[in-house]
Protein backbone atom coordinates (compact mmCIF):
# COMPACT_ATOMS: atom_id res chain seq x y z
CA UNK A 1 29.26 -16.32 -45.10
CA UNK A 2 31.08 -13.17 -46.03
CA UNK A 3 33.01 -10.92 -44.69
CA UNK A 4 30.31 -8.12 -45.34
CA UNK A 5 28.22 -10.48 -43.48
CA UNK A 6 30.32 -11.40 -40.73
CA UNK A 7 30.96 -7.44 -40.10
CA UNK A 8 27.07 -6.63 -40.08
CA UNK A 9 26.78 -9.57 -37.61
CA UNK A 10 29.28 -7.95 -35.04
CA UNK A 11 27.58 -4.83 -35.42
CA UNK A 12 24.61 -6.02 -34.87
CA UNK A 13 24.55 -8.54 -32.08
CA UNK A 14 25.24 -6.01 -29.22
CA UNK A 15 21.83 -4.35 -30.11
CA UNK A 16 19.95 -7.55 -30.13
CA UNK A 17 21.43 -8.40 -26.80
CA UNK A 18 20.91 -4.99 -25.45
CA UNK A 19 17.13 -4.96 -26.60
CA UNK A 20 16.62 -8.61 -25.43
CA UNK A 21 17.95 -7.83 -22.15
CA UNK A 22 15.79 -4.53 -21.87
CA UNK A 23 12.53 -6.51 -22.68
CA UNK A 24 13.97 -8.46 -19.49
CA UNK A 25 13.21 -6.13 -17.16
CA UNK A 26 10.48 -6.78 -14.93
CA UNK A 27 7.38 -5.26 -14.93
CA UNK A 28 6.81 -2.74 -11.75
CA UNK A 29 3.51 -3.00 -10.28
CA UNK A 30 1.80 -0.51 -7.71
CA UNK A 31 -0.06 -1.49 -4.81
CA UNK A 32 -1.47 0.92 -2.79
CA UNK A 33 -3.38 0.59 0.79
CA UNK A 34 -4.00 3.08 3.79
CA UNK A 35 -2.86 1.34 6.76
CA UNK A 36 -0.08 0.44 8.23
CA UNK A 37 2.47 -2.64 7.10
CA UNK A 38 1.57 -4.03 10.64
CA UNK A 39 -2.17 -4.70 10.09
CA UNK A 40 -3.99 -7.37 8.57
CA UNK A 41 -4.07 -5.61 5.01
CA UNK A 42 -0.56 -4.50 5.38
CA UNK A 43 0.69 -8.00 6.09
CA UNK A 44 -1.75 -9.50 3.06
CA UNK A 45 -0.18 -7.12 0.53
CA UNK A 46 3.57 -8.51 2.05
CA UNK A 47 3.22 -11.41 1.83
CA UNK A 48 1.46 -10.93 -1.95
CA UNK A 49 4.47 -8.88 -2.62
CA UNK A 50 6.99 -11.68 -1.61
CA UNK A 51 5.27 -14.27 -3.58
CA UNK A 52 4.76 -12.73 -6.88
CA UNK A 53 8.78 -11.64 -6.48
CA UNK A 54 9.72 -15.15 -5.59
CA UNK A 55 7.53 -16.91 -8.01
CA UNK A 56 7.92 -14.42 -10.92
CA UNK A 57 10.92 -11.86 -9.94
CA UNK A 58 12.17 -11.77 -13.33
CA UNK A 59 9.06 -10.90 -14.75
CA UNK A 60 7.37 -8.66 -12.24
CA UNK A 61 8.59 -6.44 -9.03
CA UNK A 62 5.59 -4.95 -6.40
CA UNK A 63 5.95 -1.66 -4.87
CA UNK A 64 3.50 -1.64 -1.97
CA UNK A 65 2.50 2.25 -0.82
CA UNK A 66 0.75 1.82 2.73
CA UNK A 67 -0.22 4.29 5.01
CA UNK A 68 -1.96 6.57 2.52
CA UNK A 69 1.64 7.39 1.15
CA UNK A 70 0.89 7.45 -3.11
CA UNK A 71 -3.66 8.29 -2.30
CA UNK A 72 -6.46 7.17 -0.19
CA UNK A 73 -8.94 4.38 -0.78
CA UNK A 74 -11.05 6.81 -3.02
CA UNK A 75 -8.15 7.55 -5.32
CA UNK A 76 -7.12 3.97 -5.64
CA UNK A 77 -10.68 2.79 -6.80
CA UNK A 78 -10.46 5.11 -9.68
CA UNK A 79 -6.57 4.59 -10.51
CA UNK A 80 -7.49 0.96 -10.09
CA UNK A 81 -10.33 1.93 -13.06
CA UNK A 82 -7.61 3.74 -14.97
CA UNK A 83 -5.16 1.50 -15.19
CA UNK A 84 -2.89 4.01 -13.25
CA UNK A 85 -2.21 1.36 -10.40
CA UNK A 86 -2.03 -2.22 -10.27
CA UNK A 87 -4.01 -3.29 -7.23
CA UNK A 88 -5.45 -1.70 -4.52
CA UNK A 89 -7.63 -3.56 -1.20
CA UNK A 90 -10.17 -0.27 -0.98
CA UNK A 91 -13.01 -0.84 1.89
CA UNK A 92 -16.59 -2.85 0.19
CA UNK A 93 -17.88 0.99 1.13
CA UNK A 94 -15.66 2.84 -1.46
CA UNK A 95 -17.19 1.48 -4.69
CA UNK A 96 -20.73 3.37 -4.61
CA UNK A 97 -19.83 5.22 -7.51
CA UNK A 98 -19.35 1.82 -9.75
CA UNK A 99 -22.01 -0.08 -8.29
CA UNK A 100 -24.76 0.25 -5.75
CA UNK A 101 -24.76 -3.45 -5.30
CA UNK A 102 -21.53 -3.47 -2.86
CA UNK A 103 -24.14 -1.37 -0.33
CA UNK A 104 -24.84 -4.47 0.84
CA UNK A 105 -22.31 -4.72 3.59
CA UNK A 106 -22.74 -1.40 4.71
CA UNK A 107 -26.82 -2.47 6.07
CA UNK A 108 -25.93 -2.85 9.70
CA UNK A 109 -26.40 -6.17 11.43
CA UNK A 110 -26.74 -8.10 8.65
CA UNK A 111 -24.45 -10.74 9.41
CA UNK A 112 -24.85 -12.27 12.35
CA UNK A 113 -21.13 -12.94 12.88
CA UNK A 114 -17.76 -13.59 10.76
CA UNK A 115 -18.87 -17.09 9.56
CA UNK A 116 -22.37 -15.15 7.97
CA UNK A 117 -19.88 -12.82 6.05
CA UNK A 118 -17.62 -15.72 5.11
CA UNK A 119 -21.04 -17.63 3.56
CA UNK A 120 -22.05 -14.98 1.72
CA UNK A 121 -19.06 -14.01 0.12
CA UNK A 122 -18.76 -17.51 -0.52
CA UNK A 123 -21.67 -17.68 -2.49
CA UNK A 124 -22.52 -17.27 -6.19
CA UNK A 125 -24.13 -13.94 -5.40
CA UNK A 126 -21.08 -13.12 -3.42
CA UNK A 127 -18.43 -14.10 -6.26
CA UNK A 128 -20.26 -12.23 -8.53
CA UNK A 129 -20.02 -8.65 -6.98
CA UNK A 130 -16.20 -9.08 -7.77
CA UNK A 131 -16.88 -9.18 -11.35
CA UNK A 132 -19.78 -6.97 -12.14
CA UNK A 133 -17.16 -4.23 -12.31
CA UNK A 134 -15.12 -5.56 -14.77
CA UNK A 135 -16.65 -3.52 -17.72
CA UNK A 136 -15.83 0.14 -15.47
CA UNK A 137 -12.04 -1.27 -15.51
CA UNK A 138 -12.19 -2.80 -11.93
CA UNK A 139 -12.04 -6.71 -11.49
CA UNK A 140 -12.16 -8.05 -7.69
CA UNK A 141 -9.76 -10.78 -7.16
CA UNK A 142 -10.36 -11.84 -3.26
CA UNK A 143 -12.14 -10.59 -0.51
CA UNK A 144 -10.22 -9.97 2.78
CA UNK A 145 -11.59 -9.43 6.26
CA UNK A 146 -10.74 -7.04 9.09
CA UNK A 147 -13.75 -7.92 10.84
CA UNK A 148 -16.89 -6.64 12.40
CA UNK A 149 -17.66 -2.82 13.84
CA UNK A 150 -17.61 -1.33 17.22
CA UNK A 151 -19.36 1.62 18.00
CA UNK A 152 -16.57 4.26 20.40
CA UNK A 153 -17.98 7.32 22.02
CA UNK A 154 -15.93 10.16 24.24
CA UNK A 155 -19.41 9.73 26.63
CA UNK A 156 -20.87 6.75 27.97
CA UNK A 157 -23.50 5.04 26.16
CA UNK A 158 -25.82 1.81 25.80
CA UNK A 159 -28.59 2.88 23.95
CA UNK A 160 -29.48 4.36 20.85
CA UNK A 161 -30.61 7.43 21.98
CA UNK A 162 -27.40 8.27 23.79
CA UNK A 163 -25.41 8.89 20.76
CA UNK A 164 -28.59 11.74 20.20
CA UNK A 165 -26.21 14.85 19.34
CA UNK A 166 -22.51 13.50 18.78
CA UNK A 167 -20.43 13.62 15.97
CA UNK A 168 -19.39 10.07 13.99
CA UNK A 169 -16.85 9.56 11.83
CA UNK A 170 -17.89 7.51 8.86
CA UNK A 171 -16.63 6.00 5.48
CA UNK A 172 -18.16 7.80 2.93
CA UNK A 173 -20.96 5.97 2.40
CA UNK A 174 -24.73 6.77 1.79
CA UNK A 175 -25.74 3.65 4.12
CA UNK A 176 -23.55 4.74 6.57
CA UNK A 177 -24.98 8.19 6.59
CA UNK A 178 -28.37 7.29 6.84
CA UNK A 179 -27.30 4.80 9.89
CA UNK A 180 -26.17 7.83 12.08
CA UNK A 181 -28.95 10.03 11.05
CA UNK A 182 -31.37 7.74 12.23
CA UNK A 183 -29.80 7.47 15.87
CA UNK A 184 -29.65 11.57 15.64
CA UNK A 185 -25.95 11.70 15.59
CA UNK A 186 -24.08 13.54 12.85
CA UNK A 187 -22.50 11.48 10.41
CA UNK A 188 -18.80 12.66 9.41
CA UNK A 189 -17.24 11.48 6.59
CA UNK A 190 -13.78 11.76 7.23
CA UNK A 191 -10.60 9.83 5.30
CA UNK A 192 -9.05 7.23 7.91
CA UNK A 193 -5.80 8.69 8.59
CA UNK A 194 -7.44 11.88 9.63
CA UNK A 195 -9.20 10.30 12.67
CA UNK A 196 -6.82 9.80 15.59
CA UNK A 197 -6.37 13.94 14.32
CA UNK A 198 -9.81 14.25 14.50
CA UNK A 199 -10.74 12.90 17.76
CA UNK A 200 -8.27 15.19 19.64
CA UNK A 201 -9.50 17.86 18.63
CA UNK A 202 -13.18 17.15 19.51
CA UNK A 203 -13.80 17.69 16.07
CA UNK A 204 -15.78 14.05 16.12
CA UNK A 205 -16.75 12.51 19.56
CA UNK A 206 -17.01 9.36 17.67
CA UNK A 207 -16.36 6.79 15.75
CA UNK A 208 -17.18 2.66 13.79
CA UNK A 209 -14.42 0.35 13.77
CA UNK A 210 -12.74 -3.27 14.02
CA UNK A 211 -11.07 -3.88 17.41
CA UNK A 212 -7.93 -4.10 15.48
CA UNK A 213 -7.97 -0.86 13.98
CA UNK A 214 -9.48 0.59 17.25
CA UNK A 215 -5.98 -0.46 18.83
CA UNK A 216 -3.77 -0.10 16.22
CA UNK A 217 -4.67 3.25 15.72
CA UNK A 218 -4.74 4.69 19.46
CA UNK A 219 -8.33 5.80 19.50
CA UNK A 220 -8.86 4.38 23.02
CA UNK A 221 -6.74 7.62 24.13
CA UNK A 222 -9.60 9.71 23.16
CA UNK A 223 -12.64 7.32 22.87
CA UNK A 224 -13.23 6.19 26.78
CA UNK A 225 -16.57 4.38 25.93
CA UNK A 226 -16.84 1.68 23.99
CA UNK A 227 -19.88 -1.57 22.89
CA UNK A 228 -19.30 -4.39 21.43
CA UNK A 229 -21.84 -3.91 19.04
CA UNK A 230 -20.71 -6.01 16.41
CA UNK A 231 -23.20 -4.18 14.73
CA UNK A 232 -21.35 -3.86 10.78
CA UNK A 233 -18.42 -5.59 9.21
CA UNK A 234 -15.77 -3.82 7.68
CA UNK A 235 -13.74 -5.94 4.78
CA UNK A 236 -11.83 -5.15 1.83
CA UNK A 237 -12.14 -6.22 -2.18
CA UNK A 238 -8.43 -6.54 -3.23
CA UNK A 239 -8.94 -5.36 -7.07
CA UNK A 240 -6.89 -4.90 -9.89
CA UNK A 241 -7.07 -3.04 -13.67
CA UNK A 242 -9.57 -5.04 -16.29
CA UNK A 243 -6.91 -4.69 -18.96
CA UNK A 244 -4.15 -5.24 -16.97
CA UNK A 245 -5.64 -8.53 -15.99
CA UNK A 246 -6.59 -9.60 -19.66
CA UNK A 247 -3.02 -8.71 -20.35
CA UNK A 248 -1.32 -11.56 -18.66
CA UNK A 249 -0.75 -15.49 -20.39
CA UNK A 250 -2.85 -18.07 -18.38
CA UNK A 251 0.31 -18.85 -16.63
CA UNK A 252 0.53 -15.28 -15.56
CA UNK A 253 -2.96 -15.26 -13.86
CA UNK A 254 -3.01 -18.52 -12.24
CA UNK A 255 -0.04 -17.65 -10.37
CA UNK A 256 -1.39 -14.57 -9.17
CA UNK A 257 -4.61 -15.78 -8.36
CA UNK A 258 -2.39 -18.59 -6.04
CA UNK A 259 -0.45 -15.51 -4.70
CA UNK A 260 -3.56 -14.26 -3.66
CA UNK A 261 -5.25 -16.98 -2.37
CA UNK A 262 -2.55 -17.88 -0.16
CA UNK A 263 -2.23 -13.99 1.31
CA UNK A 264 -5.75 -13.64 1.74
CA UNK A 265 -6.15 -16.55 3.85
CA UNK A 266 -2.49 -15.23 5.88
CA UNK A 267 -4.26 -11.75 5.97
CA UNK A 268 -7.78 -12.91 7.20
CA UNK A 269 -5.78 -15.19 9.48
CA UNK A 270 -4.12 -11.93 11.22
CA UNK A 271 -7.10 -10.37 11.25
CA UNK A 272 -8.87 -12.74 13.27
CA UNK A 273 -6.00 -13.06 15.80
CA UNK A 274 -5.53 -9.27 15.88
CA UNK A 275 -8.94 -8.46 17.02
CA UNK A 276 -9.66 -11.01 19.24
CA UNK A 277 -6.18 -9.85 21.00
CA UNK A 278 -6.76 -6.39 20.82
CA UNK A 279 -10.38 -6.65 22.31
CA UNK A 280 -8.63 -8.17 25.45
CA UNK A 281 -6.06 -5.45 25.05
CA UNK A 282 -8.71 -2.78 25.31
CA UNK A 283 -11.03 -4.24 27.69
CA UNK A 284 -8.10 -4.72 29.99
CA UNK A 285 -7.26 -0.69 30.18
CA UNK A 286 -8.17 1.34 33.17
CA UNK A 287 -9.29 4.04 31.17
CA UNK A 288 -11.35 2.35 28.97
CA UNK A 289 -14.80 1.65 30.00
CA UNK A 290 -16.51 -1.57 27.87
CA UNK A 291 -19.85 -2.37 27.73
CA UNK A 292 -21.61 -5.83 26.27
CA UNK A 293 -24.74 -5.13 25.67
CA UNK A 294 -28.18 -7.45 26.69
CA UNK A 295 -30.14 -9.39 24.02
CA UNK A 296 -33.00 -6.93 24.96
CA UNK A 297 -30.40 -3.57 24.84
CA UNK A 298 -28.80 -4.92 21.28
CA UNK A 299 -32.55 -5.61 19.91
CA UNK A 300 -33.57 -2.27 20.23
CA UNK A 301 -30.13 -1.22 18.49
CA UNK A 302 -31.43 -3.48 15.25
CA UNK A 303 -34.77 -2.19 15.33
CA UNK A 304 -33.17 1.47 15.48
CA UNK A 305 -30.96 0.52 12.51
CA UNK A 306 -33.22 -2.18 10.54
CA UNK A 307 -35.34 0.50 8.63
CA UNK A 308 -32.08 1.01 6.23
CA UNK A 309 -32.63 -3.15 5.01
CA UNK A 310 -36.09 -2.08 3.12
CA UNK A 311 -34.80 1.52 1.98
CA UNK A 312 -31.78 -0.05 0.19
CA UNK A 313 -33.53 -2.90 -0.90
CA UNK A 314 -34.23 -1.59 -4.36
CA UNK A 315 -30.82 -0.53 -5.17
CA UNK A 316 -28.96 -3.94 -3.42
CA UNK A 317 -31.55 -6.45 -5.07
């Protein structure tokens, strides 16, 4: 070698290194959710966090946003279709501008009970509503469960025809709309961190929602009346970018589909635990007045409600 050689080779080598050890640097991925780190989601997107980091740390680093912090659930869903984010867990009602399809579990009392959800979404028909977004930029990787609705009022109720007049915060959703309309309540659709707000201030005298996010939230101080309806379930579709996907090896995906697998099932886990604990929580408070409805009571809440299962039918399949 010469010495021309041998002096372009000093030179040189400290730029290789420097770009080698650049094109080391992991990848930051954003993962944004509305809730707190506490609740089922929260703890899912954790524990997703920890694994990717101590799996691939050198190659990717997760920057979880909760509580609303970076958007809300309607934001994510189209970052998530932009590539501006990296994964989102958005409520099955936020998609009705990609698909009509997902307005399937928004039709109330349509699963019977957790184990009907867990069937369906089970099911080819189920696994394919995470992919028949792929082509709008938005691929579902799991589903994950908070669990099924409860109906909260600031007056006491058991019947239909007592919400006649009251004002019920919603998810924006068409379904959900027409749900509320049909009881002669006024649907509200309202982002979730505005509620506890919201309720205060009389500005809704009521609201849907999973035990756990009943207690975790507070609304009990300002929703006295409550039914264990069980009357709608409210789950997540953890998603991610198309192209973001499609850029990864094999290697790449398979060990974030594992990632997920595993938080999912910690997430639902929590989220089973969590309600059934914060139901007794609830139920147990002296201001809080609880009311299980009869077979014949909860049959005329289906019948009330069932005329949205043939309206929708043509847009579900």
């Amino acid at each position: 070698m010469t010495l021309l050689s041998l002096r372009w080779l000093r030179l040189a080598l400290p730029c290789v290194l420097v770009a080698g050890f650049a094109s080391a640097e992991p990848q930051t991925l954003i993962f944004s959710h509305v809730v707190s780190e506490n609740t089922p989601k929260g703890k899912m997107a954790l524990m997703f966090k920890s694994m990717i980091e101590r799996r691939m740390g050198d190659q990717f680093q997760v920057e979880i946003y909760p509580n609303t912090e970076l958007m809300d659930d309607d934001e994510a869903v189209d970052a998530i279709a932009e590539g501006r984010i990296h994964f989102a867990a958005p409520s099955l009602s936020k998609f009705q501008n990609y698909t009509t399809q997902l307005m399937v579990y928004d039709l109330p009392f349509l699963f019977a009970d957790m184990d009907a959800v867990e069937r369906f979404q089970g099911s080819t028909a189920g696994q394919a509503l995470l992919t028949h977004m792929s082509e709008d930029g938005i691929l579902g990787l799991s589903y994950l469960h908070n669990g099924l609705k409860q109906l909260t009022a600031s007056r006491d109720f058991s019947l239909p025809e007592d919400l006649a007049g009251l004002r019920f915060r919603i998810i924006a959703s068409d379904v959900l709309q027409k749900q509320f309309e049909l009881l002669n309540a006024e649907p509200v659709p309202m982002a979730f961190s505005q509620v506890y707000q919201a309720l205060a201030d009389n500005d809704i005298q009521g609201q849907e929602n999973t035990w756990s996010n009943i207690y975790s939230q507070a609304f009990y101080e300002h929703q006295s009346f409550m039914m264990q309806s069980n009357h709608g379930v409210l789950d997540y579709m953890v998603i991610t970018n198309t192209d973001f996907w499609n850029s990864l090896t094999a290697d790449q995906q398979q060990e974030f589909r594992f990632a997920m697998e595993m938080s999912v099932k910690y997430g639902n886990a929590v989220a089973l635990a969590k309600n059934q604990n914060d139901r007794a929580a609830i139920a147990s408070m002296s201001g809080v007045t609880l009311h299980e409805p009869t077979m014949e009571q909860l049959a005329q809440w289906q019948n009330a409600m069932k005329p949205l299962w043939q309206e929708y039918e043509p847009q579900i399949g």
